[in-house]
N, C-alpha and C. Protein backbone atom coordinates (compact mmCIF):
# COMPACT_ATOMS: atom_id res chain seq x y z
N UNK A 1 11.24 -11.39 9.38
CA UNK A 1 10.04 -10.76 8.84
C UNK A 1 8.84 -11.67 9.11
N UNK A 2 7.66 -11.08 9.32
CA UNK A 2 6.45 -11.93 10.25
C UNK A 2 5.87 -12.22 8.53
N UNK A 3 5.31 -13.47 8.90
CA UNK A 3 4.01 -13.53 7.37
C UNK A 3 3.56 -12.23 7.11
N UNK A 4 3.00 -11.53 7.79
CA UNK A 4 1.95 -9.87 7.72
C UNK A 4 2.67 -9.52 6.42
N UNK A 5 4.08 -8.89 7.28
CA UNK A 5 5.22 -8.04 6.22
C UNK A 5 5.27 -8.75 5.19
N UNK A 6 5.54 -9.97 5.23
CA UNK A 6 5.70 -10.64 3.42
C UNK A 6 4.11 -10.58 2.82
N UNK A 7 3.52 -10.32 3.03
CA UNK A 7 1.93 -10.50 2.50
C UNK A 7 2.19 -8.89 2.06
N UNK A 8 2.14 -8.16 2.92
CA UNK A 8 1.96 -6.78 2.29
C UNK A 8 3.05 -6.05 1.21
N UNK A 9 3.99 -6.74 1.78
CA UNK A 9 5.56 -6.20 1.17
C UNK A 9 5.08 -7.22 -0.75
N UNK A 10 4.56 -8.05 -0.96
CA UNK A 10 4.56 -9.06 -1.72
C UNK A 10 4.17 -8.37 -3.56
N UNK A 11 5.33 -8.37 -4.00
CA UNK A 11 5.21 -7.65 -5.15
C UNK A 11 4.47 -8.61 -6.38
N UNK A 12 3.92 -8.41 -7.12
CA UNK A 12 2.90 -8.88 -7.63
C UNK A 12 3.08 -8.34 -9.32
N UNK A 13 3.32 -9.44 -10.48
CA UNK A 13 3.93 -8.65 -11.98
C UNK A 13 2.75 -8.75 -12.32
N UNK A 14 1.90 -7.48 -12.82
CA UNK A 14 0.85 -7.77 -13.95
C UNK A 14 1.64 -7.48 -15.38
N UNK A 15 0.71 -7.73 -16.14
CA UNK A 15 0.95 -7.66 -18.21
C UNK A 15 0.01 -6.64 -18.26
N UNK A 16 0.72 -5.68 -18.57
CA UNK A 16 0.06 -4.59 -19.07
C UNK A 16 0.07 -4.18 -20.74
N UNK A 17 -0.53 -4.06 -21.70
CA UNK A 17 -0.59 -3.60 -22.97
C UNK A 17 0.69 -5.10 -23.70
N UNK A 18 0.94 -6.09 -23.18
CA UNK A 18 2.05 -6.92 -23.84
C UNK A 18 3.51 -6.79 -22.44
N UNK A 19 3.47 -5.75 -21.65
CA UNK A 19 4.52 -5.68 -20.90
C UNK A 19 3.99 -6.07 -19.67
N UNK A 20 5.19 -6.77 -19.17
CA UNK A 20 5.49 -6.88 -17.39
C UNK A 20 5.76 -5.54 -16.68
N UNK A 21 4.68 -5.46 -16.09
CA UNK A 21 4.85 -4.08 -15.08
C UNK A 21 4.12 -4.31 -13.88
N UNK A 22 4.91 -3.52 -12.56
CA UNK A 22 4.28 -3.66 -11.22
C UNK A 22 3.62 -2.48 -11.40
N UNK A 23 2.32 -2.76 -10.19
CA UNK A 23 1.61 -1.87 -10.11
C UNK A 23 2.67 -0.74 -9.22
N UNK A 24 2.78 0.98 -9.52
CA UNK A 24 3.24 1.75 -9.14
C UNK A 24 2.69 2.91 -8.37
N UNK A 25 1.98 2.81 -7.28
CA UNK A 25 1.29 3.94 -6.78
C UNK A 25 2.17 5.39 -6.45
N UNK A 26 2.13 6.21 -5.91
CA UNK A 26 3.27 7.34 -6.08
C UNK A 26 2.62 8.68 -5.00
N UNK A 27 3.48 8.94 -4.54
CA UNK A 27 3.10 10.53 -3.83
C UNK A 27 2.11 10.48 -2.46
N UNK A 28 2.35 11.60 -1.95
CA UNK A 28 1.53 12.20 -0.91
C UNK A 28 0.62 12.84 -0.61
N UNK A 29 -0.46 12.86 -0.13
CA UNK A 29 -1.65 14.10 -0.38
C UNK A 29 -2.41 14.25 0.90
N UNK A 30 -2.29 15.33 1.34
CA UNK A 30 -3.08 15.60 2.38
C UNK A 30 -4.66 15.74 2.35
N UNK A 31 -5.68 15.16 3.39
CA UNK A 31 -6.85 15.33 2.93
C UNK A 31 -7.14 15.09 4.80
N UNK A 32 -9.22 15.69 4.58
CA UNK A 32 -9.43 15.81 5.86
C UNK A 32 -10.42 14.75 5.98
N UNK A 33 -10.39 13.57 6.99
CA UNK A 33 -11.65 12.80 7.36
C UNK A 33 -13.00 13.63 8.17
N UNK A 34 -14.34 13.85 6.87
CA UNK A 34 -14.87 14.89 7.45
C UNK A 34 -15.78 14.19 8.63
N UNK A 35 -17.26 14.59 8.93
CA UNK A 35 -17.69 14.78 10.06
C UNK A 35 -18.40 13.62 10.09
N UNK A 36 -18.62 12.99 8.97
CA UNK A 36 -19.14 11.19 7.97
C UNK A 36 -18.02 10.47 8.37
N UNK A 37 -16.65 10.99 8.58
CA UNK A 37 -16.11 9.38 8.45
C UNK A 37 -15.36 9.51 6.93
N UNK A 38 -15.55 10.35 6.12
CA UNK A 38 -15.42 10.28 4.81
C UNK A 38 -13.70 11.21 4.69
N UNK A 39 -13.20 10.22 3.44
CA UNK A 39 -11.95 11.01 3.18
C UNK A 39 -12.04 10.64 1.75
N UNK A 40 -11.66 11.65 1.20
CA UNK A 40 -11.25 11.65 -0.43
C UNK A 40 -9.88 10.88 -1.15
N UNK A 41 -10.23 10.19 -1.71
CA UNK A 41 -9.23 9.47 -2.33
C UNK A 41 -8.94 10.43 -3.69
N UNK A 42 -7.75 11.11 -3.56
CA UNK A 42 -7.49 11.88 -4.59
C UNK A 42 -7.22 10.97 -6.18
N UNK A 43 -7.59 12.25 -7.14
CA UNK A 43 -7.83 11.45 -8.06
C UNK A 43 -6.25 11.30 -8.71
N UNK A 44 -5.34 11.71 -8.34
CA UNK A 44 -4.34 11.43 -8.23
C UNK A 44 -3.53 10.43 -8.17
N UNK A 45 -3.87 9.16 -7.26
CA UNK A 45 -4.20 8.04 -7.18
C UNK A 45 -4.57 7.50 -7.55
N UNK A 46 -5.70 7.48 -7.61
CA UNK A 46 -6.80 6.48 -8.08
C UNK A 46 -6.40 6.54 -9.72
N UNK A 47 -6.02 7.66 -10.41
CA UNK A 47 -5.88 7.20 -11.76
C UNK A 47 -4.07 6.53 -12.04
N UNK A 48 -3.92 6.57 -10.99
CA UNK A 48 -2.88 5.59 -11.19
C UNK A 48 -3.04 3.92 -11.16
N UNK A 49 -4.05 3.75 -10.60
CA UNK A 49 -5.03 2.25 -10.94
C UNK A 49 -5.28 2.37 -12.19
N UNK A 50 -5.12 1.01 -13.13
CA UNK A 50 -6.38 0.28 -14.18
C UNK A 50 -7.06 -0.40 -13.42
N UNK A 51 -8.13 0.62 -13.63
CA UNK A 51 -9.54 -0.35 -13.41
C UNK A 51 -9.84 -1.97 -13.84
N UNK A 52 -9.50 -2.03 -15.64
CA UNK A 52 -9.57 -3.35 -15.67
C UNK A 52 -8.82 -4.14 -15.50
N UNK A 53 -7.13 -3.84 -14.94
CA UNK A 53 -6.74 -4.41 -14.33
C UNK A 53 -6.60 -5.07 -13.08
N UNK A 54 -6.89 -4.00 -12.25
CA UNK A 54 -7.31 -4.35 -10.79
C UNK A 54 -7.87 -4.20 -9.82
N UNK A 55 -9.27 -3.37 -10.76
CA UNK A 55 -10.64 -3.14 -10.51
C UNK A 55 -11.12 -1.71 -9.74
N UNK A 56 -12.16 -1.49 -9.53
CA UNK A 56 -12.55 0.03 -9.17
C UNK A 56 -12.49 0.04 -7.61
N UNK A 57 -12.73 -1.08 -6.81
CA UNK A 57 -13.02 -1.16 -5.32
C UNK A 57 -11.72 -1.46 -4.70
N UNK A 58 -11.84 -1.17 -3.83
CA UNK A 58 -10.31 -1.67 -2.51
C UNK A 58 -10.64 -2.84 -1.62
N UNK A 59 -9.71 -3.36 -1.02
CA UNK A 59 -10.04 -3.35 0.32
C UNK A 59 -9.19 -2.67 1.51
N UNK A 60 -9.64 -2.34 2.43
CA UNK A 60 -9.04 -2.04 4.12
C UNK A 60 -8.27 -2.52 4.43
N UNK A 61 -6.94 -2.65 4.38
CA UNK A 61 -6.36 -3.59 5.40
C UNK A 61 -5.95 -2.95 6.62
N UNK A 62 -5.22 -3.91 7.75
CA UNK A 62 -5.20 -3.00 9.24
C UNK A 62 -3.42 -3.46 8.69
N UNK A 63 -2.58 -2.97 8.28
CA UNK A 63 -1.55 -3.20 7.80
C UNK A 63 -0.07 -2.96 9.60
N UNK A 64 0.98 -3.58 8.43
CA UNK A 64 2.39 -3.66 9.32
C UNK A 64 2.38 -1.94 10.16
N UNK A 65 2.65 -1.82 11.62
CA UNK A 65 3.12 -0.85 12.30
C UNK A 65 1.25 -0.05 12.25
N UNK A 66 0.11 -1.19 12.48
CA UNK A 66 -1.10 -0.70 12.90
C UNK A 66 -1.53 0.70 11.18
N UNK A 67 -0.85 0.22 10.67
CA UNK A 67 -1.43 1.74 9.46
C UNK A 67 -2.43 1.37 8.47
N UNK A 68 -3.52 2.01 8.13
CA UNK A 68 -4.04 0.96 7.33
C UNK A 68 -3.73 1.24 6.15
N UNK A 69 -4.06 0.53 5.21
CA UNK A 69 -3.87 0.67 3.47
C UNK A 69 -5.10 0.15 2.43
N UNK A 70 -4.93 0.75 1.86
CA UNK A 70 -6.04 0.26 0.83
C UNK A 70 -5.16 -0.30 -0.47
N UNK A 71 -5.85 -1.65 -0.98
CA UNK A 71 -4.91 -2.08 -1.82
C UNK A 71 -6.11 -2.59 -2.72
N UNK A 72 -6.03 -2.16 -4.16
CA UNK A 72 -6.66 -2.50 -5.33
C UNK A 72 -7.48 -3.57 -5.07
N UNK A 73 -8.82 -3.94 -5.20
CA UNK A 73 -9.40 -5.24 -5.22
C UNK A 73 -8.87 -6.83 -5.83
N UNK A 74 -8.69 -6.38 -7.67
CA UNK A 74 -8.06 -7.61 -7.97
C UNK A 74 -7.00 -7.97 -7.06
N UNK A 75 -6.24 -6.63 -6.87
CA UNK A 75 -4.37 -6.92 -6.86
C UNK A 75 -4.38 -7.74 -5.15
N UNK A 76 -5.30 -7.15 -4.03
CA UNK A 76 -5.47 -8.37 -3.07
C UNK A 76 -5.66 -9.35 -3.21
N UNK A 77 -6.78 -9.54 -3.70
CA UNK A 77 -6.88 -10.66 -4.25
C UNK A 77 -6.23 -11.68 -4.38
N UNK A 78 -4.91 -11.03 -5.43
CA UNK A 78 -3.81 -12.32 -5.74
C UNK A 78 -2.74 -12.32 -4.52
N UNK A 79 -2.77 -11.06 -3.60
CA UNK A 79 -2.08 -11.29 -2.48
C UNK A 79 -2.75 -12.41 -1.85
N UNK A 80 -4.09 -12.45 -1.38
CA UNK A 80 -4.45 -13.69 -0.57
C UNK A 80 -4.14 -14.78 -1.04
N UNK A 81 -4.08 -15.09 -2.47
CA UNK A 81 -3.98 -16.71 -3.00
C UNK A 81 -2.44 -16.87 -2.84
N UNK A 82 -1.61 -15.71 -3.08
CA UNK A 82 -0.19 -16.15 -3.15
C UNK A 82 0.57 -16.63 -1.75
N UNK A 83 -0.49 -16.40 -0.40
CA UNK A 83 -0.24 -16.71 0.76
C UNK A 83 -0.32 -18.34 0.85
N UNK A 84 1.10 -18.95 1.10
CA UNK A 84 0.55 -20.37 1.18
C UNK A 84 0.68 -20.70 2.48
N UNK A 85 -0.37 -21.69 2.67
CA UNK A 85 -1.12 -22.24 4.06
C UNK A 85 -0.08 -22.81 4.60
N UNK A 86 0.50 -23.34 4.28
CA UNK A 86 1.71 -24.18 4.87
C UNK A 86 2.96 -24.01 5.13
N UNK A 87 3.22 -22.46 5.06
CA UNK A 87 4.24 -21.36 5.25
C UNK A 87 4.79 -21.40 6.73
N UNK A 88 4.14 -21.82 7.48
CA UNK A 88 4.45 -21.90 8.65
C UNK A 88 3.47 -22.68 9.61
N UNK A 89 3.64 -22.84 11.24
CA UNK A 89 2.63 -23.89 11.79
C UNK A 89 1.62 -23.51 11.38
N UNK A 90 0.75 -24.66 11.97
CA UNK A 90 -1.14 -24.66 11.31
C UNK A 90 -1.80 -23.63 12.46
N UNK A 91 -0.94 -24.03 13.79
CA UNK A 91 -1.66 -22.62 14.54
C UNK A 91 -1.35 -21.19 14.37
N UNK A 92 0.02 -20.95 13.84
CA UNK A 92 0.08 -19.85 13.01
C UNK A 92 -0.71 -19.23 11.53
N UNK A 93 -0.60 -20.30 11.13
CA UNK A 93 -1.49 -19.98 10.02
C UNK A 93 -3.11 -19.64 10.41
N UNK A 94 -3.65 -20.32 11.24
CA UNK A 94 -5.19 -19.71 11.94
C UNK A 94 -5.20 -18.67 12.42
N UNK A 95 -4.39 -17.99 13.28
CA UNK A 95 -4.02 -16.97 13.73
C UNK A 95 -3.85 -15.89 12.59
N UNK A 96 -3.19 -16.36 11.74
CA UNK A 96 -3.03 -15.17 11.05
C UNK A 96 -3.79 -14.62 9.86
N UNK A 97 -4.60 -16.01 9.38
CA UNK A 97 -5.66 -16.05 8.40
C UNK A 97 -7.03 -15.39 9.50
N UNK A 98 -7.35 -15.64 10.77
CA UNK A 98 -8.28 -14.89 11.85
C UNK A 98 -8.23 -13.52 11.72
N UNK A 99 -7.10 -13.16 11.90
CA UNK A 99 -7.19 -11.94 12.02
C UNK A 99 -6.87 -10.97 10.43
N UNK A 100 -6.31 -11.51 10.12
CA UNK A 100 -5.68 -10.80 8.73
C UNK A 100 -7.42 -10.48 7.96
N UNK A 101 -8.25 -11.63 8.08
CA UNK A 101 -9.54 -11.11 7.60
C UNK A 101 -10.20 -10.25 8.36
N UNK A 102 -10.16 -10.67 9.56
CA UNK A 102 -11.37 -9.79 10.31
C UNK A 102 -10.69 -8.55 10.14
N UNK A 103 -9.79 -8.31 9.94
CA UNK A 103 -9.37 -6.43 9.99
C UNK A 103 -9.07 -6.02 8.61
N UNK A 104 -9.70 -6.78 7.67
CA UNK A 104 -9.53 -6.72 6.26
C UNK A 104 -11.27 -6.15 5.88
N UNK A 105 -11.25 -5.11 5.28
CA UNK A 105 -12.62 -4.94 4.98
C UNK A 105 -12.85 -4.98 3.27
N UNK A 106 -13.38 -5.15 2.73
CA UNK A 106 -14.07 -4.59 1.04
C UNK A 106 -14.44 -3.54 1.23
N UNK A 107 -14.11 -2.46 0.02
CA UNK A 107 -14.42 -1.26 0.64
C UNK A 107 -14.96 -0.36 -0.86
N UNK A 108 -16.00 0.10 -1.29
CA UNK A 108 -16.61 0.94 -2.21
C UNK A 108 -16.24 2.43 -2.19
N UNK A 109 -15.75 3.33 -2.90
CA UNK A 109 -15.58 4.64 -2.92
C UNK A 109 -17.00 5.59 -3.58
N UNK A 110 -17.35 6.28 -2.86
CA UNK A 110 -18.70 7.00 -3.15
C UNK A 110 -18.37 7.44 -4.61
N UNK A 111 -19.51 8.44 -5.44
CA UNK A 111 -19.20 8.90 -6.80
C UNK A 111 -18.36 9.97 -6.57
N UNK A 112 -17.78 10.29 -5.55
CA UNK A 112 -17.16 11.32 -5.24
C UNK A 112 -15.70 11.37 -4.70
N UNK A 113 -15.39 9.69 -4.97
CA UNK A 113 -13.97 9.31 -4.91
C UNK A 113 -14.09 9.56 -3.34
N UNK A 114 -14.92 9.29 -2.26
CA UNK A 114 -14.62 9.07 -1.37
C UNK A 114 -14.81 7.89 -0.30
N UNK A 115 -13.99 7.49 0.66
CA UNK A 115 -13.90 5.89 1.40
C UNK A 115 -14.25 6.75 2.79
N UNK A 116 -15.59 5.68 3.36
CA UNK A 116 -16.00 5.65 4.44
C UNK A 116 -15.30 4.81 5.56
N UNK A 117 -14.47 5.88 6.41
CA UNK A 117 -13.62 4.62 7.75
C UNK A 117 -14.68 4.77 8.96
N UNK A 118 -15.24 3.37 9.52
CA UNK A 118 -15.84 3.39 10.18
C UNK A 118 -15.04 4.26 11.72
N UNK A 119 -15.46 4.14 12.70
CA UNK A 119 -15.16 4.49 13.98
C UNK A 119 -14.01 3.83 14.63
N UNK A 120 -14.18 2.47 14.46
CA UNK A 120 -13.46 1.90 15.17
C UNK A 120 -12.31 1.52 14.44
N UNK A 121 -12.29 1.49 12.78
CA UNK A 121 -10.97 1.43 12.18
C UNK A 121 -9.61 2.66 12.74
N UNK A 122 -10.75 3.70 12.86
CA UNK A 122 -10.03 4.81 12.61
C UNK A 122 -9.62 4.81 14.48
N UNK A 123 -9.71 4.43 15.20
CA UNK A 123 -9.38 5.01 16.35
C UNK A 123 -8.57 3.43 16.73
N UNK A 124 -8.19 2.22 15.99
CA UNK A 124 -7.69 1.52 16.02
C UNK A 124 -6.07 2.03 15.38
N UNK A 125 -6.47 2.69 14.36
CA UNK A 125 -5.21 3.26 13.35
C UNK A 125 -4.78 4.25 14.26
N UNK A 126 -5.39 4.54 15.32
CA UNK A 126 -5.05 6.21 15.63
C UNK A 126 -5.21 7.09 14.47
N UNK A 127 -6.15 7.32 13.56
CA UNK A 127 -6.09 8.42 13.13
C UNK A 127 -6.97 9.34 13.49
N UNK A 128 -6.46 11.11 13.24
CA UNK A 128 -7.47 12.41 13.70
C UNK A 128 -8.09 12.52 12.39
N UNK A 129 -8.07 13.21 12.51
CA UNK A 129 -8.60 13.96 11.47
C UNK A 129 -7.97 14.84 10.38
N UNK A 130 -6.88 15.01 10.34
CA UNK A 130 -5.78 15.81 9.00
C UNK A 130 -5.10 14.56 8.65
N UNK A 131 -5.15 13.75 7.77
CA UNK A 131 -4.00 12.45 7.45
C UNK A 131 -3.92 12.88 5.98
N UNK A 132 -2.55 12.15 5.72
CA UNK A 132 -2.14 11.98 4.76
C UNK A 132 -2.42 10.72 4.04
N UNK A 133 -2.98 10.43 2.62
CA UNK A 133 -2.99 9.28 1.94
C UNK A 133 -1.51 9.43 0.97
N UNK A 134 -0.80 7.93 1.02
CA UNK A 134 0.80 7.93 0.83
C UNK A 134 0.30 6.68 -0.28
N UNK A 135 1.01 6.97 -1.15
CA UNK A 135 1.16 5.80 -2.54
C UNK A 135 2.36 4.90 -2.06
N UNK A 136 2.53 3.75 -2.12
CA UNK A 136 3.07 2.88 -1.42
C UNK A 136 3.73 1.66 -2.59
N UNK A 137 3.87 2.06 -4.04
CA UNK A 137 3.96 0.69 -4.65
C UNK A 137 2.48 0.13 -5.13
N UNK A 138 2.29 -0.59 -4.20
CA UNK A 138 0.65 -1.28 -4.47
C UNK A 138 -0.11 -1.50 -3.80
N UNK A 139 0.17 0.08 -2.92
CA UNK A 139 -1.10 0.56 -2.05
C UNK A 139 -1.03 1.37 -1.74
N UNK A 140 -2.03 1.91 -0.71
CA UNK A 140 -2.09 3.68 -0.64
C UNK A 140 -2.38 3.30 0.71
N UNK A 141 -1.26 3.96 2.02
CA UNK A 141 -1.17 4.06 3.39
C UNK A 141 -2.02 5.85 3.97
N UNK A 142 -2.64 5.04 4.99
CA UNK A 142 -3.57 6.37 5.74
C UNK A 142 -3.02 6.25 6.95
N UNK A 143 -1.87 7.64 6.62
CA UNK A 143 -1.41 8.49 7.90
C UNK A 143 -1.83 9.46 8.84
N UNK A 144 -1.83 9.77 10.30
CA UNK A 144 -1.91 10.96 10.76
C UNK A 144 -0.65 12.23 10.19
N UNK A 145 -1.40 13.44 9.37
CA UNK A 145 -0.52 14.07 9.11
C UNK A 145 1.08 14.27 9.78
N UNK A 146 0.84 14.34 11.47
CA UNK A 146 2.02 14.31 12.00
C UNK A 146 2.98 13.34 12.21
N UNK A 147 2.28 12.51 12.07
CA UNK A 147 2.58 10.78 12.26
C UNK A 147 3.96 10.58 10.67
N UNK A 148 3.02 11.06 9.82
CA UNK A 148 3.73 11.25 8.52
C UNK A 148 4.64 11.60 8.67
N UNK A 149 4.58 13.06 9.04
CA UNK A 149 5.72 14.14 8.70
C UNK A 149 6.93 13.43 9.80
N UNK A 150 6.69 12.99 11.10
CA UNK A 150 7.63 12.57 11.66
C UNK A 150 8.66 11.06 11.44
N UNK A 151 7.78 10.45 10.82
CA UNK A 151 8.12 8.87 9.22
C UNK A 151 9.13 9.43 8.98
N UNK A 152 8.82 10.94 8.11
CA UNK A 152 9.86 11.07 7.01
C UNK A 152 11.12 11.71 7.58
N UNK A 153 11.11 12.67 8.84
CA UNK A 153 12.28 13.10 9.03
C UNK A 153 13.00 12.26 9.95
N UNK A 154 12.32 11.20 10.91
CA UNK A 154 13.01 9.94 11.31
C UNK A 154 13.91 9.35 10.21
N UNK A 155 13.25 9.02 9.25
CA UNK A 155 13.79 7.43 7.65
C UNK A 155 14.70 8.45 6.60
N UNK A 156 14.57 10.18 6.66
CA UNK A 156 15.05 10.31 5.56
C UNK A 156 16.36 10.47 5.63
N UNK A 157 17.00 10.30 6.15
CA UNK A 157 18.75 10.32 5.83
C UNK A 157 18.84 8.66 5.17
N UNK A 158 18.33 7.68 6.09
CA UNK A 158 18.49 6.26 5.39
C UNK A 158 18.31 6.38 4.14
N UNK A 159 16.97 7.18 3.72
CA UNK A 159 15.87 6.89 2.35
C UNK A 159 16.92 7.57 1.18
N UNK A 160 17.97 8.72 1.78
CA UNK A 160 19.15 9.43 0.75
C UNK A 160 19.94 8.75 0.63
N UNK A 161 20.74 8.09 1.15
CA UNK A 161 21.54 7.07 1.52
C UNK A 161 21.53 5.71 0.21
N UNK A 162 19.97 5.22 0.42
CA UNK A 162 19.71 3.92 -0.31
C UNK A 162 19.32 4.50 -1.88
N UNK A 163 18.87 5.66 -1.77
CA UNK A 163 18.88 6.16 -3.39
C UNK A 163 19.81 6.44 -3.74
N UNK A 164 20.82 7.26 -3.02
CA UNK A 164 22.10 7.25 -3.77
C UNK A 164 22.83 5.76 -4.43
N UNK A 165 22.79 5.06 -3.36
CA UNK A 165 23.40 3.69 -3.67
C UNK A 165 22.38 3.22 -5.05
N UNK A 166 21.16 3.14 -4.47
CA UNK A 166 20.65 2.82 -5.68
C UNK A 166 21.06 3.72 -7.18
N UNK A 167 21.14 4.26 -6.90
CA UNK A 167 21.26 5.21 -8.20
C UNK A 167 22.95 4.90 -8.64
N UNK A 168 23.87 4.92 -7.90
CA UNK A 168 25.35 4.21 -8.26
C UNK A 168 25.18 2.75 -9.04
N UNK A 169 24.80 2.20 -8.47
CA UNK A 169 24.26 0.62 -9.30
C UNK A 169 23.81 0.52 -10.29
N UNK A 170 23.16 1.88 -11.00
CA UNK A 170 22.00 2.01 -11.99
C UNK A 170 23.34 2.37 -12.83
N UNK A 171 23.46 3.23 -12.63
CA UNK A 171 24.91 4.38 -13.02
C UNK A 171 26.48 3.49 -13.79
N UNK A 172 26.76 2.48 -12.81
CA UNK A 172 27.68 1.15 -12.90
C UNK A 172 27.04 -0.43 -14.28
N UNK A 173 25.78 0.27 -13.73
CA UNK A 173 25.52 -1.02 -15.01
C UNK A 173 25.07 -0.55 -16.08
N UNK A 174 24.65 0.57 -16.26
CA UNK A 174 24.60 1.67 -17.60
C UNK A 174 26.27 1.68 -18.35
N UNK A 175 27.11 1.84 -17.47
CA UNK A 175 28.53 2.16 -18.30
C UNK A 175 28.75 0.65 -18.50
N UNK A 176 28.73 -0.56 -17.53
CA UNK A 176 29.21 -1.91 -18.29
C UNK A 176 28.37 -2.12 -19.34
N UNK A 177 26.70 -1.97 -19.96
CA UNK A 177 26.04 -2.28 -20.99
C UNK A 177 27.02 -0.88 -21.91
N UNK A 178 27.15 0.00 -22.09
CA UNK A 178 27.67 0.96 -22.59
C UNK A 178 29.12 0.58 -23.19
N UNK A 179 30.17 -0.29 -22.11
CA UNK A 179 31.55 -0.62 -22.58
C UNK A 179 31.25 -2.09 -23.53
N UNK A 180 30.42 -2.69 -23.60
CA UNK A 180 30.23 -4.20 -24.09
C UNK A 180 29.66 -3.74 -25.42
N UNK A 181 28.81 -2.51 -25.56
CA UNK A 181 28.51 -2.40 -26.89
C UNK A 181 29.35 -1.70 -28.11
């Protein structure tokens, strides 16, 4: 796994109300980048953010497999500090601190819950114009609708596969807490 993937993959515990909880983004939504550049961040999303937890703004990233993502302001944030410099060589680390910013933007959502992708993000991402915004955990990925749809019927036999298992494990340690009590 390259630094990139552990930076983005990098799960992050906030305290919410007294509890440990990860941030949980969720679901799919189709939307159109109109004739601005502009796409709607459904509110769908977005109220799955605390604000005062990890603030109202995003940033851009040019994320793993060229896709970009938008990830909570605070919650980057603590992704950048949790990156340590000395993780690997010093010319790796320049390299990857170079670029990881320059394709990292700060990014404001209009009053209308919508994010402006410049030109060249968007034709860097390859995206058209029909994409999907995907909840990701602790970020929200901007797909080409088809791009999407072909993700999911490529990954989804794996994605049944690892929930089932997952769900056996869940299932197995429910009955051992269950036989001990």
């Amino acid at each position: 796994m390259t630094l990139w993937e552990e930076v983005v993959n990098f799960p992050i515990v906030v305290t919410v109300n007294g509890t440990r909880a990860m941030l949980k983004l969720t679901g799919q939504y189709q939307h159109v980048i109109d004739g601005k550049g502009r796409v709607l961040v459904s509110n769908k999303l977005r109220h799955q953010i605390d604000v005062d937890e990890h603030g109202s703004n995003f940033y851009l990233v040019f994320g793993v497999n060229g896709i970009l993502c938008l990830y909570p302001e605070k919650y980057f944030e603590q992704i950048v500090l949790a990156v340590a410099p000395d993780a690997t060589a010093p010319d790796e680390a320049v390299a990857f601190e170079r670029i990881s910013f320059a394709l990292t933007s700060k990014v404001e959502l209009d009053s209308q819950g919508r994010l402006l992708l410049n030109e060249r993000l968007r034709k860097r991402a390859g995206l058209k114009e029909q994409i999907t915004l995907v909840g990701v955990r602790d970020h929200i990925e901007l797909w080409n609708n088809d791009n999407w749809e072909q993700y999911l019927s490529d990954h989804m036999a794996q994605y049944q596969k690892q929930m089932s298992q997952a769900r056996q494990i869940v299932l197995q340690k429910q009955n051992k807490e269950l036989e001990l009590s």
